[in-house]
C-alpha atoms as a PDB file:
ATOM      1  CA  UNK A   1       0.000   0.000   0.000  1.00  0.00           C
ATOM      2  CA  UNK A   2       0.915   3.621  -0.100  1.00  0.00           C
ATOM      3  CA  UNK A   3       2.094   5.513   3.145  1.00  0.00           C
ATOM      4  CA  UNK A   4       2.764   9.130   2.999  1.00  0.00           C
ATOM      5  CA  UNK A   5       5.286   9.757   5.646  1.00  0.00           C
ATOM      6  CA  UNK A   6       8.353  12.369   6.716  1.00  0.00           C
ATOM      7  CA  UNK A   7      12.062  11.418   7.648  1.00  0.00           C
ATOM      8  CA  UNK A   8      12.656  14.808   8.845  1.00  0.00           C
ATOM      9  CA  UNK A   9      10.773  17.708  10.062  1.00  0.00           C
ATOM     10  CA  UNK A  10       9.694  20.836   7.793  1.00  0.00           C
ATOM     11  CA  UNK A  11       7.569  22.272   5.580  1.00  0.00           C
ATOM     12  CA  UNK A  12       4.903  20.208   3.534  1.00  0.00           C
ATOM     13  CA  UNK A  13       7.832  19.558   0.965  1.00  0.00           C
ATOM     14  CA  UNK A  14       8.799  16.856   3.732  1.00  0.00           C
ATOM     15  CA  UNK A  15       5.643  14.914   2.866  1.00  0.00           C
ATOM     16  CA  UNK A  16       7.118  11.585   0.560  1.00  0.00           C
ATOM     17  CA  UNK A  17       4.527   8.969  -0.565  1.00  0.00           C
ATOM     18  CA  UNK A  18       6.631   4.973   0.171  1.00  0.00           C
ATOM     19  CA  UNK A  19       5.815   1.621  -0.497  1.00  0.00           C
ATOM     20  CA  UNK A  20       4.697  -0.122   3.364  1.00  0.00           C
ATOM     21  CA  UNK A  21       3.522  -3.536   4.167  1.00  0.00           C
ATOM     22  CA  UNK A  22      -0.969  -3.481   5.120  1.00  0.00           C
ATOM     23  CA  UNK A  23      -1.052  -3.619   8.778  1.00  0.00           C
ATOM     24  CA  UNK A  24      -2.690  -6.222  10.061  1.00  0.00           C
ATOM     25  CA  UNK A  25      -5.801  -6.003  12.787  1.00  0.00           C
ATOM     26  CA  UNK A  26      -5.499  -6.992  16.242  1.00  0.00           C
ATOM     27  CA  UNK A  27      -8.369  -8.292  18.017  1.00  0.00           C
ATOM     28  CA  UNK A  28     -11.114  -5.979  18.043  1.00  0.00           C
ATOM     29  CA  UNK A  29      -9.633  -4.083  15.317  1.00  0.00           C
ATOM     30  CA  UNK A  30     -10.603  -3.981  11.526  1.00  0.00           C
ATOM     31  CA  UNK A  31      -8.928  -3.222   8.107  1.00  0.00           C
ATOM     32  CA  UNK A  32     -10.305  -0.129   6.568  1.00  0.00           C
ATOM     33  CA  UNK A  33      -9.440   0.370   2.586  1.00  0.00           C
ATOM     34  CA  UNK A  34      -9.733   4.231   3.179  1.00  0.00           C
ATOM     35  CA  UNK A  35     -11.238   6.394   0.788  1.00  0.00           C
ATOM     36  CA  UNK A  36     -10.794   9.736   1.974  1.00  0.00           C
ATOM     37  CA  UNK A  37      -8.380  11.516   4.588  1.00  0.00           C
ATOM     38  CA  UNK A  38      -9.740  14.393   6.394  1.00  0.00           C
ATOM     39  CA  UNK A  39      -6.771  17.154   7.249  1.00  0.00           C
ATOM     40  CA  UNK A  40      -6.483  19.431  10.399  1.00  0.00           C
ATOM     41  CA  UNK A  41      -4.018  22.456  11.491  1.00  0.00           C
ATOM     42  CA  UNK A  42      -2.522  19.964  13.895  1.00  0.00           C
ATOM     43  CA  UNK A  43      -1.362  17.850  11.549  1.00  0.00           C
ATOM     44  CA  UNK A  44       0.637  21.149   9.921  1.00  0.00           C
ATOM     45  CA  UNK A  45       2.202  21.836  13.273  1.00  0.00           C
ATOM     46  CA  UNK A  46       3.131  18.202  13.894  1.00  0.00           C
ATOM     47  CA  UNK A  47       4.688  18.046  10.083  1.00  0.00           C
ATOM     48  CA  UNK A  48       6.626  21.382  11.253  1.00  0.00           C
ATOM     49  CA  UNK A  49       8.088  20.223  14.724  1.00  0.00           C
ATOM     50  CA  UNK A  50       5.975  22.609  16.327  1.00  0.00           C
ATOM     51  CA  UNK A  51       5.902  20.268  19.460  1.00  0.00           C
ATOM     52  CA  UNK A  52       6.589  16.869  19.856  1.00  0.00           C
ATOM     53  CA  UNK A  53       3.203  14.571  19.784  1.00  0.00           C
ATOM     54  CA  UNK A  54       4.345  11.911  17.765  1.00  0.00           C
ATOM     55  CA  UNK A  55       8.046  11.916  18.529  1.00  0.00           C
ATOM     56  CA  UNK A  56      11.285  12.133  15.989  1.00  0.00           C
ATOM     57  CA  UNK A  57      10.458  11.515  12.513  1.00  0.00           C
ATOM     58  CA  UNK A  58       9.960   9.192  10.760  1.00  0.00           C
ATOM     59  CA  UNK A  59       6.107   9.294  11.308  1.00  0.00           C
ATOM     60  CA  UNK A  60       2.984   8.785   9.470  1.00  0.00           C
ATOM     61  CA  UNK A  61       0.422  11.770  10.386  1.00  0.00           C
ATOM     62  CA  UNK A  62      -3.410  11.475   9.986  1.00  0.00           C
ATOM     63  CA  UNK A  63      -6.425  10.551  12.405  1.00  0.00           C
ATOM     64  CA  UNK A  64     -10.097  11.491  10.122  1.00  0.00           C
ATOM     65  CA  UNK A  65     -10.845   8.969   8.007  1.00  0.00           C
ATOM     66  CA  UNK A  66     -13.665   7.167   5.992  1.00  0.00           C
ATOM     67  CA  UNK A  67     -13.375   4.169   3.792  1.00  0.00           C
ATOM     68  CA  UNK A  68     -14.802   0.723   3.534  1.00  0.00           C
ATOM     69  CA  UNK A  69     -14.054  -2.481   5.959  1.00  0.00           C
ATOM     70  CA  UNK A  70     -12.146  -4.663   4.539  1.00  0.00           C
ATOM     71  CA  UNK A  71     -11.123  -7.173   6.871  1.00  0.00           C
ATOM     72  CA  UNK A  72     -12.816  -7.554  10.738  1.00  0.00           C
ATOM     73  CA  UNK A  73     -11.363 -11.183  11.965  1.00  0.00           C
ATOM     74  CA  UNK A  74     -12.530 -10.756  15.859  1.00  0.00           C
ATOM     75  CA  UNK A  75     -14.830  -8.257  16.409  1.00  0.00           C
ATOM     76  CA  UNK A  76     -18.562  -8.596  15.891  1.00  0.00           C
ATOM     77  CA  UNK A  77     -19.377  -4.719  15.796  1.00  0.00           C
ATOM     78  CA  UNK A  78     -18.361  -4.561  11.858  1.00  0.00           C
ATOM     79  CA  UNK A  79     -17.942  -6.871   8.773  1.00  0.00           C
ATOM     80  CA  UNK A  80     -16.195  -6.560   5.418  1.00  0.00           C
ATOM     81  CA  UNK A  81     -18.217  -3.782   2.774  1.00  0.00           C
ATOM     82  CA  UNK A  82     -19.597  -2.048   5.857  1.00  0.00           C
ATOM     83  CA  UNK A  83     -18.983   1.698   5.117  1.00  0.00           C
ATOM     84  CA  UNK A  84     -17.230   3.302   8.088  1.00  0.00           C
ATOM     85  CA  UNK A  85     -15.883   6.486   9.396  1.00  0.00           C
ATOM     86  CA  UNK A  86     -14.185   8.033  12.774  1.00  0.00           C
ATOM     87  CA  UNK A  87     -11.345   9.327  14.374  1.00  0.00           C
ATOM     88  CA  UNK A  88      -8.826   6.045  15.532  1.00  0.00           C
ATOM     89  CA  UNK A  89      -6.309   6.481  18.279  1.00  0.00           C
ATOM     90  CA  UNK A  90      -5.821   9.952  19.023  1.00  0.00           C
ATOM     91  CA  UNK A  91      -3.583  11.173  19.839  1.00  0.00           C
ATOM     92  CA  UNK A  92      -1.699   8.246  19.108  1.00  0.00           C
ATOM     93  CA  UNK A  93      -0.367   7.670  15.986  1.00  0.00           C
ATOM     94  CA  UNK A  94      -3.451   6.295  13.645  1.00  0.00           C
ATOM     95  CA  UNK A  95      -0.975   6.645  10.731  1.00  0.00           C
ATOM     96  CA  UNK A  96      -3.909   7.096   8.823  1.00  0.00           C
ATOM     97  CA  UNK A  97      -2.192   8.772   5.676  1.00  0.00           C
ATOM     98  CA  UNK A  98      -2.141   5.761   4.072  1.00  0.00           C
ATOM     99  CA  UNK A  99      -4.257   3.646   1.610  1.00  0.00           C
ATOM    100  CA  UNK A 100      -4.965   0.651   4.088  1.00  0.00           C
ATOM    101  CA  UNK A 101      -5.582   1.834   8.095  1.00  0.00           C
ATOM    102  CA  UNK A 102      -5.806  -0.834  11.066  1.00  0.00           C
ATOM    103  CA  UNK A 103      -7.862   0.856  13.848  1.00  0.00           C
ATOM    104  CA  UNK A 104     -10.052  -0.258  16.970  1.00  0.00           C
ATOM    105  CA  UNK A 105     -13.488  -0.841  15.845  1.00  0.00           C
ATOM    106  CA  UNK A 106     -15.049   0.928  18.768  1.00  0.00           C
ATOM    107  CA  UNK A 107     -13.406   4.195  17.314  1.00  0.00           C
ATOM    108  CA  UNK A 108     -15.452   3.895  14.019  1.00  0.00           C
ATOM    109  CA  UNK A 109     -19.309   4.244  13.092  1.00  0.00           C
ATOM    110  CA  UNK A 110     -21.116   3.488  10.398  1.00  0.00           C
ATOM    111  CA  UNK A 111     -21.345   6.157   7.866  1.00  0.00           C
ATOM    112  CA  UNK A 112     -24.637   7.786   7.282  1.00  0.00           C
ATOM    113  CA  UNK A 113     -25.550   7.286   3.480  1.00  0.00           C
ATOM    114  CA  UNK A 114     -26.348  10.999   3.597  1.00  0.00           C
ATOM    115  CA  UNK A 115     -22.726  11.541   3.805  1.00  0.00           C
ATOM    116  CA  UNK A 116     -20.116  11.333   0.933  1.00  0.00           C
ATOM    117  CA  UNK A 117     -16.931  10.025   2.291  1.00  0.00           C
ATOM    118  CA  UNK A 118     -15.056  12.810   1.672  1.00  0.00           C
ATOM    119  CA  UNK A 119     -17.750  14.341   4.279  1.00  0.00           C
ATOM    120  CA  UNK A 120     -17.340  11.670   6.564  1.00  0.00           C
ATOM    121  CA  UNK A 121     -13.552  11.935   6.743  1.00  0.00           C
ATOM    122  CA  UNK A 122     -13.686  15.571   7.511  1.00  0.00           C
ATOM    123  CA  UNK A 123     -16.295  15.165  10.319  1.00  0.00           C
ATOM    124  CA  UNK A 124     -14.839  13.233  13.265  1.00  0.00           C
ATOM    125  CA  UNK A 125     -12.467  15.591  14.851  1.00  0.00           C
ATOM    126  CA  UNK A 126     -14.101  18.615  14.485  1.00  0.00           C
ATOM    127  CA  UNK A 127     -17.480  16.987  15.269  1.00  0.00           C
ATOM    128  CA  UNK A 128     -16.115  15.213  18.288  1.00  0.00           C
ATOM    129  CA  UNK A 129     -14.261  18.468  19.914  1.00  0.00           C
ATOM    130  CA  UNK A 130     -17.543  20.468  19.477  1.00  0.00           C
ATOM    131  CA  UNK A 131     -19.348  17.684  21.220  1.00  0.00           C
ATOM    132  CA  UNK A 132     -17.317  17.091  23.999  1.00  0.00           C
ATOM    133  CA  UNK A 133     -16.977  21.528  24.559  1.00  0.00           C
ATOM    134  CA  UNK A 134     -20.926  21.601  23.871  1.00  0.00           C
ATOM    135  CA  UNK A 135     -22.353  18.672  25.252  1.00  0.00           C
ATOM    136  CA  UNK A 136     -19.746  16.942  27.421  1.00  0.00           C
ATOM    137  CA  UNK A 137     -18.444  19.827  29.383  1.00  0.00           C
ATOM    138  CA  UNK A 138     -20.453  22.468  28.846  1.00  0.00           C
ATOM    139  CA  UNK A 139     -23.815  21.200  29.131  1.00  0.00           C
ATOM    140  CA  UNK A 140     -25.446  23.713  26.552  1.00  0.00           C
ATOM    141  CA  UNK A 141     -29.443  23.362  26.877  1.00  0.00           C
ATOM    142  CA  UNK A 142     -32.396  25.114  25.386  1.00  0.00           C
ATOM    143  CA  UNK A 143     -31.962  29.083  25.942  1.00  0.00           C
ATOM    144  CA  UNK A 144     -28.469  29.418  26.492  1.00  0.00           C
ATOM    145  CA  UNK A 145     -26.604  31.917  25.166  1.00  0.00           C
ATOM    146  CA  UNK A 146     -23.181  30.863  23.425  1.00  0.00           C
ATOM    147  CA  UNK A 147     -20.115  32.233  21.377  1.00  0.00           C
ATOM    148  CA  UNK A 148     -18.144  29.912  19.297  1.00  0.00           C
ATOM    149  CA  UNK A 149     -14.708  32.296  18.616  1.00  0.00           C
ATOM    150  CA  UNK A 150     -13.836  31.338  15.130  1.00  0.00           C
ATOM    151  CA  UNK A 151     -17.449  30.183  13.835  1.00  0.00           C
ATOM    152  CA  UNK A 152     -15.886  30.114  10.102  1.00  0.00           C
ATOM    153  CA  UNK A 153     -13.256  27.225  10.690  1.00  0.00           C
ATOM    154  CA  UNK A 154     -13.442  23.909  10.815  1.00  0.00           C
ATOM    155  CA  UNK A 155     -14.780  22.843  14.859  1.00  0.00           C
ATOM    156  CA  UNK A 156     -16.208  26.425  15.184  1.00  0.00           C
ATOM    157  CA  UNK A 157     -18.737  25.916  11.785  1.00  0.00           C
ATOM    158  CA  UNK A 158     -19.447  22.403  13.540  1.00  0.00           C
ATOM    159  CA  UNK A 159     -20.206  23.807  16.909  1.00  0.00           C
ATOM    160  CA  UNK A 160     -22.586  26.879  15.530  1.00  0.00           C
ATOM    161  CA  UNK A 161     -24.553  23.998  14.252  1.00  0.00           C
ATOM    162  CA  UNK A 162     -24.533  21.939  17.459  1.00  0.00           C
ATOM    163  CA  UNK A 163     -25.262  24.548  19.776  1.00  0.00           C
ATOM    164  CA  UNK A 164     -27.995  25.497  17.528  1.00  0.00           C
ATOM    165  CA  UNK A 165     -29.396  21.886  17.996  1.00  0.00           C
ATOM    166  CA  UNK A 166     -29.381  21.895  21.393  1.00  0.00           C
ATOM    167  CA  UNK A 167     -31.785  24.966  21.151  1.00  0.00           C
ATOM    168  CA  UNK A 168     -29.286  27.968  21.976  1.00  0.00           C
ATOM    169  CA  UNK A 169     -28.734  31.438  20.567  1.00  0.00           C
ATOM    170  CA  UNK A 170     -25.358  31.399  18.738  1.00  0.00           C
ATOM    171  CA  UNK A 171     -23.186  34.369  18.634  1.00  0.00           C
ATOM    172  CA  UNK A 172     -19.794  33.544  16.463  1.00  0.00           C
ATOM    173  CA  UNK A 173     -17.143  35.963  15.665  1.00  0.00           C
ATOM    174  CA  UNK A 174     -16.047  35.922  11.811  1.00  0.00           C
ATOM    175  CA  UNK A 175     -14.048  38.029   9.432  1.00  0.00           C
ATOM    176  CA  UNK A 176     -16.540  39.796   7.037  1.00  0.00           C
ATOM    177  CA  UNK A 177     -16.113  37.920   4.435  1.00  0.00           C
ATOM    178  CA  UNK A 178     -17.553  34.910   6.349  1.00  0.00           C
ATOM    179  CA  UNK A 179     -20.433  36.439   7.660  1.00  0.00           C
ATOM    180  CA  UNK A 180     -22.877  34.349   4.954  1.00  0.00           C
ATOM    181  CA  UNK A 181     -21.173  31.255   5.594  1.00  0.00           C
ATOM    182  CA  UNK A 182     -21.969  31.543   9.597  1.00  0.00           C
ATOM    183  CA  UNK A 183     -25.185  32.469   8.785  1.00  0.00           C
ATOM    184  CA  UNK A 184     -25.855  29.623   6.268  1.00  0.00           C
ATOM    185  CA  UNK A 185     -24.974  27.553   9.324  1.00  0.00           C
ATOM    186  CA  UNK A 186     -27.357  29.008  11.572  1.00  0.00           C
ATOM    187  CA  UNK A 187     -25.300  31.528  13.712  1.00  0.00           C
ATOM    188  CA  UNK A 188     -28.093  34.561  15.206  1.00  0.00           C
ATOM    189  CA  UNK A 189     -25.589  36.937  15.771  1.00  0.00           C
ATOM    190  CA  UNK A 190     -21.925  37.526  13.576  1.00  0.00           C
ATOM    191  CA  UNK A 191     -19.236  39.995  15.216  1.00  0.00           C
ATOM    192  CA  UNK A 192     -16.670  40.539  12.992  1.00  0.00           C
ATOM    193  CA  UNK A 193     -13.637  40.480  14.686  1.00  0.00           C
ATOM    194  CA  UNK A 194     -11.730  42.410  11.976  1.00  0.00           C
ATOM    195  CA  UNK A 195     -13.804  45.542  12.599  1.00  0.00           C
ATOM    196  CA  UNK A 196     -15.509  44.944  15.958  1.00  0.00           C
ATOM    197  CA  UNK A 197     -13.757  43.946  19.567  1.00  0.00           C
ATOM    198  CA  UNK A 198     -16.483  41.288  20.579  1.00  0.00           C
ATOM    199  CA  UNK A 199     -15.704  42.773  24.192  1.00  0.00           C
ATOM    200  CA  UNK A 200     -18.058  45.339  23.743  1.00  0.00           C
ATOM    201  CA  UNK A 201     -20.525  43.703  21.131  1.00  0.00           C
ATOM    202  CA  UNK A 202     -21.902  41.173  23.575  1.00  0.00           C
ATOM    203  CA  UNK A 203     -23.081  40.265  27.306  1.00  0.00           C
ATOM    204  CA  UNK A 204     -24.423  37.828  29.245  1.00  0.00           C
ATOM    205  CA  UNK A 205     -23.117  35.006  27.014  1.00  0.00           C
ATOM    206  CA  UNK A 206     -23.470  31.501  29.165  1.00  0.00           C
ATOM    207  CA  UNK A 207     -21.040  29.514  27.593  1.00  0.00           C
ATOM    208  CA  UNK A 208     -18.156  30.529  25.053  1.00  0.00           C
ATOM    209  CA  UNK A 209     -15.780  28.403  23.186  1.00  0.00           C
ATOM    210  CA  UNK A 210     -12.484  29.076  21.676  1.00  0.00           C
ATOM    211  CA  UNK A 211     -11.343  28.013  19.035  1.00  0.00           C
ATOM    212  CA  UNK A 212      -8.814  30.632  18.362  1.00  0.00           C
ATOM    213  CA  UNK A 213      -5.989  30.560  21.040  1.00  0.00           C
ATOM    214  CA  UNK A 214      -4.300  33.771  21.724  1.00  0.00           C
ATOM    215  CA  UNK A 215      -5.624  36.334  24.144  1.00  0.00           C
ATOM    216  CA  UNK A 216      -9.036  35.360  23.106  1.00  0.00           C
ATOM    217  CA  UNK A 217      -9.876  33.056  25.911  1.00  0.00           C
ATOM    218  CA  UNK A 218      -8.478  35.491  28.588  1.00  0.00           C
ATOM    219  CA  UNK A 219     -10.749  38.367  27.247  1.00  0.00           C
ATOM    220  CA  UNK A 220     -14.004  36.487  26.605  1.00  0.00           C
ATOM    221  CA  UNK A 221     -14.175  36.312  30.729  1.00  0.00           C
ATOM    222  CA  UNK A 222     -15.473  40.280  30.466  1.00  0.00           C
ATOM    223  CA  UNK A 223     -18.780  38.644  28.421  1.00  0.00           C
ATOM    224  CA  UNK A 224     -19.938  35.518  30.805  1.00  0.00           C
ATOM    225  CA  UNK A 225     -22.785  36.118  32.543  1.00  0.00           C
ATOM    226  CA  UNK A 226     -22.368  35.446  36.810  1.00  0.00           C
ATOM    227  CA  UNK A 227     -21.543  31.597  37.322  1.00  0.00           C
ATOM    228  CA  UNK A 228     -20.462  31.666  32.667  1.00  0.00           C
ATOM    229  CA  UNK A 229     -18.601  28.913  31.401  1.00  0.00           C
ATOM    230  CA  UNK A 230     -15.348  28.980  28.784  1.00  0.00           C
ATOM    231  CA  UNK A 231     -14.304  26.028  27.003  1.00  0.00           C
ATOM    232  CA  UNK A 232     -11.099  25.811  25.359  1.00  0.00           C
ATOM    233  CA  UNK A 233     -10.057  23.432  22.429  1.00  0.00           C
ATOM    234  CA  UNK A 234      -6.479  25.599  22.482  1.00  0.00           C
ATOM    235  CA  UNK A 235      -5.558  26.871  26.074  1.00  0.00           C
ATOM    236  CA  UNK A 236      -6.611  23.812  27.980  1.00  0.00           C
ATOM    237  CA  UNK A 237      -3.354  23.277  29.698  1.00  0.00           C
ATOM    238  CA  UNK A 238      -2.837  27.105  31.159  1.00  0.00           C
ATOM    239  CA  UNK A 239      -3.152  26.665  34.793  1.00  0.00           C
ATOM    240  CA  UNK A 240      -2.873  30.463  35.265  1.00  0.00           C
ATOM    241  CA  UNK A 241      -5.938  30.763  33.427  1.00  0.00           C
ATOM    242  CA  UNK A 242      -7.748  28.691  34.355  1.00  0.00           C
ATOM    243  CA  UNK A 243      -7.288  30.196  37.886  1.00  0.00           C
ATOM    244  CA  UNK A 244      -8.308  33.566  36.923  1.00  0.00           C
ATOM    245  CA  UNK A 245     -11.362  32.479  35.208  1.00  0.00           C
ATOM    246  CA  UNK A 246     -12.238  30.523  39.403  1.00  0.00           C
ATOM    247  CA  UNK A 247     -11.607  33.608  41.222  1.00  0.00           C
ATOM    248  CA  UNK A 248     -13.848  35.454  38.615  1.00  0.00           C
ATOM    249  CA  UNK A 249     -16.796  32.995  39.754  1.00  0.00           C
ATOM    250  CA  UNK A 250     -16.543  31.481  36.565  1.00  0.00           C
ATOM    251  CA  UNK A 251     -16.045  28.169  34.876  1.00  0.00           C
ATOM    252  CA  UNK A 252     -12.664  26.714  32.787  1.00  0.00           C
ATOM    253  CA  UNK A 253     -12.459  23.619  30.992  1.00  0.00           C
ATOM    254  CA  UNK A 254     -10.199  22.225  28.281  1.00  0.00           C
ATOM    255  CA  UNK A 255     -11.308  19.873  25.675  1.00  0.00           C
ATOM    256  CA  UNK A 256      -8.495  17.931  24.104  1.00  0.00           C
ATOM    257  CA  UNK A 257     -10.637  15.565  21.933  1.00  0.00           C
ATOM    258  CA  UNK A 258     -10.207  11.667  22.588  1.00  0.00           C
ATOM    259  CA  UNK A 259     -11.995   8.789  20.615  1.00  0.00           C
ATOM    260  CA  UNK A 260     -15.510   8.602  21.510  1.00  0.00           C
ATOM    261  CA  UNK A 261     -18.110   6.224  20.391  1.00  0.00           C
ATOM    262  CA  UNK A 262     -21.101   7.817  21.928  1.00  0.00           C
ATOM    263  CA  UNK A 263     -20.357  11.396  20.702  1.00  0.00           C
ATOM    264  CA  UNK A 264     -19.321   9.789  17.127  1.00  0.00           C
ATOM    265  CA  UNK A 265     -23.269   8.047  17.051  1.00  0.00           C
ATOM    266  CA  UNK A 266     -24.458  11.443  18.572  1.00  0.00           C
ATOM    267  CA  UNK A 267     -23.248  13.434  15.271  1.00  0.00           C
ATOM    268  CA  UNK A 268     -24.442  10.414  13.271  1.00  0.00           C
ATOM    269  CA  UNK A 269     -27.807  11.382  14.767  1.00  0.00           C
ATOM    270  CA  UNK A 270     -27.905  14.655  13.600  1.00  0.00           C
ATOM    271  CA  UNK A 271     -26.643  14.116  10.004  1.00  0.00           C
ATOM    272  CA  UNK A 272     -29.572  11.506   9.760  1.00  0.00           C
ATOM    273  CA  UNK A 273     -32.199  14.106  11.270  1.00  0.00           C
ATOM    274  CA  UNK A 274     -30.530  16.671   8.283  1.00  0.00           C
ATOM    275  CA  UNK A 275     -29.378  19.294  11.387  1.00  0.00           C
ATOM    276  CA  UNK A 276     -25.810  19.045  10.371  1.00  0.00           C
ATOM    277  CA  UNK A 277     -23.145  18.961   7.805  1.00  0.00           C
ATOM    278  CA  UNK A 278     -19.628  19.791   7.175  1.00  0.00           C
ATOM    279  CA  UNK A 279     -18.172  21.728   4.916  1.00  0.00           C
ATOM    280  CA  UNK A 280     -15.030  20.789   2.438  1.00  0.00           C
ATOM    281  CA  UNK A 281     -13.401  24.037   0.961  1.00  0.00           C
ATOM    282  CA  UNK A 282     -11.535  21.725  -1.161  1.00  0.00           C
ATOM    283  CA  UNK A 283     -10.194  17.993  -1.596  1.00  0.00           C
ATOM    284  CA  UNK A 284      -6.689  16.655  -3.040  1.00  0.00           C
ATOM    285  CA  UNK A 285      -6.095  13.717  -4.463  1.00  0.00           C
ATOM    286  CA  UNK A 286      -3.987  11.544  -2.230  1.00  0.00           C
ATOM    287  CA  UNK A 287      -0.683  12.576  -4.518  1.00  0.00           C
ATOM    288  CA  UNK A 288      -1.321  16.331  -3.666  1.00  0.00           C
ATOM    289  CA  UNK A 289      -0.502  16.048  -0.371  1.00  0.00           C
ATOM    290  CA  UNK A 290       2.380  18.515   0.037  1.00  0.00           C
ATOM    291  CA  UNK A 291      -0.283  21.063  -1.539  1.00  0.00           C
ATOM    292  CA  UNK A 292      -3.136  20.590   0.288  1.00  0.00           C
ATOM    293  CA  UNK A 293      -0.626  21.449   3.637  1.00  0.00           C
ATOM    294  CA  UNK A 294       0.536  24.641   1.799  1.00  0.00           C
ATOM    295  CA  UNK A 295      -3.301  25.361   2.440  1.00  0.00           C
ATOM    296  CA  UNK A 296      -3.224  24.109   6.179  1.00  0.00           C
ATOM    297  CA  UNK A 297      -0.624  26.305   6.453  1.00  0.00           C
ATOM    298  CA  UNK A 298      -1.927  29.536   5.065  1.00  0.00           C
ATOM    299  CA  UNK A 299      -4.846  29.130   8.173  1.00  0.00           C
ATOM    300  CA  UNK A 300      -8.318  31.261   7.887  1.00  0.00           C
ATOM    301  CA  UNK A 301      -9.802  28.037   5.990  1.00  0.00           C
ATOM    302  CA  UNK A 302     -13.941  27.213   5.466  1.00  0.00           C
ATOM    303  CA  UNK A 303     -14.148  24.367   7.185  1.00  0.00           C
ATOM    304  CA  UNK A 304     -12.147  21.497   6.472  1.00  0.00           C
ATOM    305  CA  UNK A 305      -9.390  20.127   3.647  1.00  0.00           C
ATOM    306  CA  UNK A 306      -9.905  16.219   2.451  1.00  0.00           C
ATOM    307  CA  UNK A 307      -7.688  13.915   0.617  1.00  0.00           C
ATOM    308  CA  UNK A 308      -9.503  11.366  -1.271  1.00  0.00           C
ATOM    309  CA  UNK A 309      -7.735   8.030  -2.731  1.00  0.00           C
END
């Protein structure tokens, strides 16, 4: 099969396509031929040494996937031509770059027919973080008021649509030029950040989540209501933080996403009932690889990048 790995660390240049044995299942795994790989910023950061997940090269990046069983020797929850999709391992390598993936079958669900698989494959980590911030952690229910920092990108157009599900009014910051893309996705309110300090555009907010990293968690504390609630997908690990946000009165919680088989059926749900989708700016075939990270690395993406095999 085909592998796309990196002896060295770098730019997207780095990326090399080899010849590697299939893997073969363990029990309770299956064999997935894989027909489409979904991308994420991590990914970029892990290519470019950023910090040191997956250890010294050589690696094989890659967690989204979708693609078709293949092979499911002791495990009764799949068989060979079911149609699967999910987010294996993370954070440990998945090495799902590849043509042929071997992952726990617990970590997969069955792909909705209403989903392409280039859909599926850009679903399961985005989907997964907003469900564990949203529904996990945060609790959202009917009424609440949220703000999703970054509602244009790839977990924040996921989460607009969650929240939104769960019955709450959805405030997302946006540059201008994303403002009918939020929209289309159900956000009531759009601040654009570019033009606007979302400080003073909005109150009262019950739960916010960040998608953005920066100074943006710090500052959204001036918009919780008494008793408000910020969860982080990018500052979880900032003690300091976190304590400012207690002696405030307020709540802190980092979501660093982890397989999840009852969040994965959750999303399932909701693609079934036709309350959400995800959006692909663009796909690459499997070859493009090294161009489709040139994108990852340029940031201030539509929702999500897919390479499809």
């Amino acid at each position: 099969m085909r592998v796309i790995t990196q002896h060295q660390l770098g730019g997207p240049e780095v990326l090399t396509i080899v010849d590697a044995p299939e893997p073969r299942p363990l029990p309770t795994e299956v064999l997935v031929r894989v027909r489409a790989i979904g991308l994420n910023p991590l990914e970029a950061r892990l290519r470019a040494g950023e910090f040191p997940l997956m250890g010294p090269p050589p690696f094989v990046l890659g967690w989204d996937i979708s693609g078709v069983v293949e092979d499911a020797p002791q495990t009764w929850r799949f068989r060979p031509g079911d149609e699967v999709f999910g987010m294996p391992l993370f954070p440990r390598a998945a090495n799902a770059y590849a043509e042929v993936v071997a992952a726990p079958a617990l970590h997969l669900a069955r792909k909705p027919a209403s989903l392409s698989y280039v859909e599926a494959a850009a679903l399961p980590i985005v989907g997964l973080t907003a469900w564990q911030a949203l529904v996990d952690l945060a609790g959202v229910a009917e009424g609440d008021r949220v703000l999703v920092h970054g509602g244009g990108g790839g977990v924040g157009h996921v989460a607009i649509q969650l929240a939104k599900a769960l019955g709450a009014h959805v405030i997302t910051t946006a540059g201008a030029g994303k403002r009918a893309f939020v929209e289309g996705f159900g956000a009531d309110e759009v601040i654009d950040y570019t033009a606007v300090d979302f400080t003073r555009a909005v109150r009262d907010v019950d739960v916010v989540l960040d998608t953005i990293g920066g100074d943006t968690a710090e500052r959204s504390l001036a918009v919780l209501r008494p008793g408000g609630h910020l969860v982080t997908a990018v500052a979880e690990d900032d003690p300091g933080l976190a304590a400012r946000y207690e002696a405030a009165g307020m709540r802190f919680s980092g979501v660093a996403v982890d397989p999840d088989p009852v969040g994965l059926r959750g999303l399932v749900a909701l693609v079934e009932q036709g309350r959400l989708r995800v959006h692909v700016q663009e796909t690459f075939p499997f070859a493009r690889v090294a161009d489709a990270h040139r994108l990852l690395d340029g940031g201030h993406l539509r929702g999500k990048l897919v390479l499809t095999l």
